[in-house]
N, C-alpha and C. Protein backbone atom coordinates (compact mmCIF):
# COMPACT_ATOMS: atom_id res chain seq x y z
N UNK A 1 0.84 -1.17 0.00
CA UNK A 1 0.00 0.00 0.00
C UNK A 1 0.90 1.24 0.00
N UNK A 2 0.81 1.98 -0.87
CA UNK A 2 1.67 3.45 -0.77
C UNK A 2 0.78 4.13 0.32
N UNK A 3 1.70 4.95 0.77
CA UNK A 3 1.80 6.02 1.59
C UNK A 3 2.21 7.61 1.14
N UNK A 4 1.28 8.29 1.97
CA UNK A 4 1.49 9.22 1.84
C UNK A 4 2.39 10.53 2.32
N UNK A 5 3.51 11.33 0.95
CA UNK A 5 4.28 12.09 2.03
C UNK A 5 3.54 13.55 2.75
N UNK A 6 3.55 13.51 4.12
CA UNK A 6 3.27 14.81 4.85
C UNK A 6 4.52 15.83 4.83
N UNK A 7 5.44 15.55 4.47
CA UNK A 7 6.59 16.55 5.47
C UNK A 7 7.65 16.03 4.45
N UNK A 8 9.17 17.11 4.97
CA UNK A 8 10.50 17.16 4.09
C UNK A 8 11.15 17.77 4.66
N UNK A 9 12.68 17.31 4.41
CA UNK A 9 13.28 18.42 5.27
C UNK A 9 14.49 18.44 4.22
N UNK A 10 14.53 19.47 3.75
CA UNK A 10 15.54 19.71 2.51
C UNK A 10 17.30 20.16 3.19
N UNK A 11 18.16 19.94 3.09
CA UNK A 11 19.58 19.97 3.73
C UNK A 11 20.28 20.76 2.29
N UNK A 12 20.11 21.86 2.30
CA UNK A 12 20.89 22.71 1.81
C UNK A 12 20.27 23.63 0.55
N UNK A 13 19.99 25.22 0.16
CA UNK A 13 19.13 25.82 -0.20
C UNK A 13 19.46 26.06 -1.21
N UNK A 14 20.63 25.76 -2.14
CA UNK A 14 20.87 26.15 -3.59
C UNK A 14 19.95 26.14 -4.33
N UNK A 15 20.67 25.83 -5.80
CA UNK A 15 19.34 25.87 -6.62
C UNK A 15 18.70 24.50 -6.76
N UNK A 16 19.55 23.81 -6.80
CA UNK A 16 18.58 22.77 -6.44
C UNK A 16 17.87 22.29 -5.11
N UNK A 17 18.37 22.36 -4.04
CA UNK A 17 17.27 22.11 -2.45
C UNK A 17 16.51 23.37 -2.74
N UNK A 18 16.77 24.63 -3.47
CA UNK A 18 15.34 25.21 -3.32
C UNK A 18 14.75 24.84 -3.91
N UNK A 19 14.47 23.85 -5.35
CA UNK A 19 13.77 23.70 -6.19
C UNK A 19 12.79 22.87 -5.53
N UNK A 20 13.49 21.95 -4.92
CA UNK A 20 13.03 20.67 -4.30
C UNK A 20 12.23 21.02 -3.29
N UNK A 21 12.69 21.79 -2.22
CA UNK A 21 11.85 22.85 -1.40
C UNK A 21 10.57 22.92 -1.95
N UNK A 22 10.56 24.23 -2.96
CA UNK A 22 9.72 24.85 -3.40
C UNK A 22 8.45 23.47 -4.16
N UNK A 23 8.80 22.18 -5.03
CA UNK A 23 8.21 21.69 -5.28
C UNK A 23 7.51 20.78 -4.37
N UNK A 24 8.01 20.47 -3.47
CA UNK A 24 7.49 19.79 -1.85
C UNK A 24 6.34 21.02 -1.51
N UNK A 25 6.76 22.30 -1.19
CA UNK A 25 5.43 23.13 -0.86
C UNK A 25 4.18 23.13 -1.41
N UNK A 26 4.71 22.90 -3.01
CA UNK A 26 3.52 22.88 -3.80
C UNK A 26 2.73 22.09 -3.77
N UNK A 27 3.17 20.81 -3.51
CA UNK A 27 2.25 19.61 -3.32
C UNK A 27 1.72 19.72 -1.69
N UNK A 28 1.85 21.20 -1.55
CA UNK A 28 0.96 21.12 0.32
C UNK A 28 1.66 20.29 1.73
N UNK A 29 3.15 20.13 0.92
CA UNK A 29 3.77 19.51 2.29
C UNK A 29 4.76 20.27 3.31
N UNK A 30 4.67 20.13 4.43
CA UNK A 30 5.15 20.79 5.25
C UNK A 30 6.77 20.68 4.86
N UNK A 31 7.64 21.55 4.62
CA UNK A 31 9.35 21.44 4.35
C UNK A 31 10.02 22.37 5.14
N UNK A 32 11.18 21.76 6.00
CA UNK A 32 11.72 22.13 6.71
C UNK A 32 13.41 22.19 5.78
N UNK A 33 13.72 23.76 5.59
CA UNK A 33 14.59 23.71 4.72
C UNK A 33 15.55 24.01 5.82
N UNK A 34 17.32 23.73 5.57
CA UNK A 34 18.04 23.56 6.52
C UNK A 34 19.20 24.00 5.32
N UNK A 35 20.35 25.27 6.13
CA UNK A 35 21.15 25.28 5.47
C UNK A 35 22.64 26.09 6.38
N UNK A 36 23.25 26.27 6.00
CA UNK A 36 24.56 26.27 7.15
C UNK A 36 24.61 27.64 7.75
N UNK A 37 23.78 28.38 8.01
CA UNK A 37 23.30 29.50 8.80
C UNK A 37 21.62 29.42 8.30
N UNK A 38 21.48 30.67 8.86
CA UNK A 38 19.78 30.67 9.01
C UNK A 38 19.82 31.98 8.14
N UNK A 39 20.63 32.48 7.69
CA UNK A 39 20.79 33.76 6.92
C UNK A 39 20.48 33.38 5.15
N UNK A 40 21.40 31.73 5.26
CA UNK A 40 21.93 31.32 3.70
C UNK A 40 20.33 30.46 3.72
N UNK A 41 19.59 30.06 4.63
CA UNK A 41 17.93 29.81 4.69
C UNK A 41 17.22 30.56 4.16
N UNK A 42 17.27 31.83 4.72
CA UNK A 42 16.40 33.08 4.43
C UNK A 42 16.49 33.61 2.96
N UNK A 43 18.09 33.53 2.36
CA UNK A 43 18.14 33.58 1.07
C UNK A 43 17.49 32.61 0.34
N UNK A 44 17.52 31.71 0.41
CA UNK A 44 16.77 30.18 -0.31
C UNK A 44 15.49 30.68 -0.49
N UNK A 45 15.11 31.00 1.03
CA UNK A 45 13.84 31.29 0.48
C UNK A 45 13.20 32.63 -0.06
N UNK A 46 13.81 33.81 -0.20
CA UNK A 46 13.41 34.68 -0.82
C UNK A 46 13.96 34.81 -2.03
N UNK A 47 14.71 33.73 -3.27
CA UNK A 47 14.77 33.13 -3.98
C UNK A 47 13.66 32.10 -4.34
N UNK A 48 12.85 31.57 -4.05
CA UNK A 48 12.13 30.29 -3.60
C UNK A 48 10.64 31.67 -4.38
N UNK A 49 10.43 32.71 -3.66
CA UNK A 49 9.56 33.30 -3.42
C UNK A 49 9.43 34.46 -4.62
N UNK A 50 10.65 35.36 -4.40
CA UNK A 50 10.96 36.49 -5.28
C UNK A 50 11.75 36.10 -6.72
N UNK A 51 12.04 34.80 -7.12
CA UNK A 51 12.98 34.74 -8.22
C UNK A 51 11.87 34.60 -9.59
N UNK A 52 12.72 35.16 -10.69
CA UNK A 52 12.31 35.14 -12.13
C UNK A 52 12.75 34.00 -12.76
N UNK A 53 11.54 33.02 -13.08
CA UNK A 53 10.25 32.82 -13.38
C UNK A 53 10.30 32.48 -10.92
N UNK A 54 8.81 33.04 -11.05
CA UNK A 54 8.89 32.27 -9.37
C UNK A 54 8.97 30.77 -9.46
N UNK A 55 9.33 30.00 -8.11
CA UNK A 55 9.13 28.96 -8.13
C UNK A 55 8.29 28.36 -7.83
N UNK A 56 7.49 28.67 -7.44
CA UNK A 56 5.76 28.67 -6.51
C UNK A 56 4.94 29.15 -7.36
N UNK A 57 3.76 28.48 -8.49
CA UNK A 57 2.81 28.81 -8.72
C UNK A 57 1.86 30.12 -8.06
N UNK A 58 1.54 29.39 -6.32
CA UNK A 58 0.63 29.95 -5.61
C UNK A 58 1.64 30.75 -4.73
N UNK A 59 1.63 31.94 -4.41
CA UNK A 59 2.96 32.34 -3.35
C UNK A 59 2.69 31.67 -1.90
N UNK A 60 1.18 31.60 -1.79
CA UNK A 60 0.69 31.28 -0.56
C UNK A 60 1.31 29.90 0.13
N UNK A 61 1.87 29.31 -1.32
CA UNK A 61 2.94 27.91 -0.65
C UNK A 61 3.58 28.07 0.21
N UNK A 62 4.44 29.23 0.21
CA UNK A 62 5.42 29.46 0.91
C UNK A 62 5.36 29.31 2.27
N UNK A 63 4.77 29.32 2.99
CA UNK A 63 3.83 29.18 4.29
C UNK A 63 3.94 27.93 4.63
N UNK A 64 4.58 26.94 3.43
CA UNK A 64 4.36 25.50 3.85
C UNK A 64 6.25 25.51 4.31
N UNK A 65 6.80 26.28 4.07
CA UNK A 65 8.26 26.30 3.76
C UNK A 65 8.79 26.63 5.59
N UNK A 66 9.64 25.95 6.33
CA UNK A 66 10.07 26.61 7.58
C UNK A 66 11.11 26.86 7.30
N UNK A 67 12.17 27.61 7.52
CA UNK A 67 13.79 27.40 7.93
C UNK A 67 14.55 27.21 8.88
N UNK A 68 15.50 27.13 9.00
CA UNK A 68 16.20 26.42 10.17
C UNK A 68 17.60 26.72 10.09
């Protein structure tokens, strides 16, 4: 029987863990992004949020996104 994922915890915010991030939010799952300060987090995610094309359809994803 598959299971379903609730949650993620992404280990490092480049362009790819943000992608991965950002596509985990979209599907409504809780992601706990993690990266070697909480500063190089905060960038991920206002990349994640503010970048051209966005990465988030809905911005309201973002909300699914924590940092750490």
């Amino acid at each position: 029987m598959a299971r379903k994922i609730n949650s993620a915890v992404v280990l490092g915010g480049g362009t790819m863990g943000a992608g991965i991030a950002a596509l985990c939010a979209q599907k409504d799952n809780q992601v706990l992004l993690l990266d070697i300060n909480k500063e190089a987090a905060e960038q991920a995610l206002d990349r994640i949020i503010n970048g051209r094309p966005p990465s988030l359809d809905d911005p309201e994803k973002a909300k699914n996104i924590t940092i750490g």
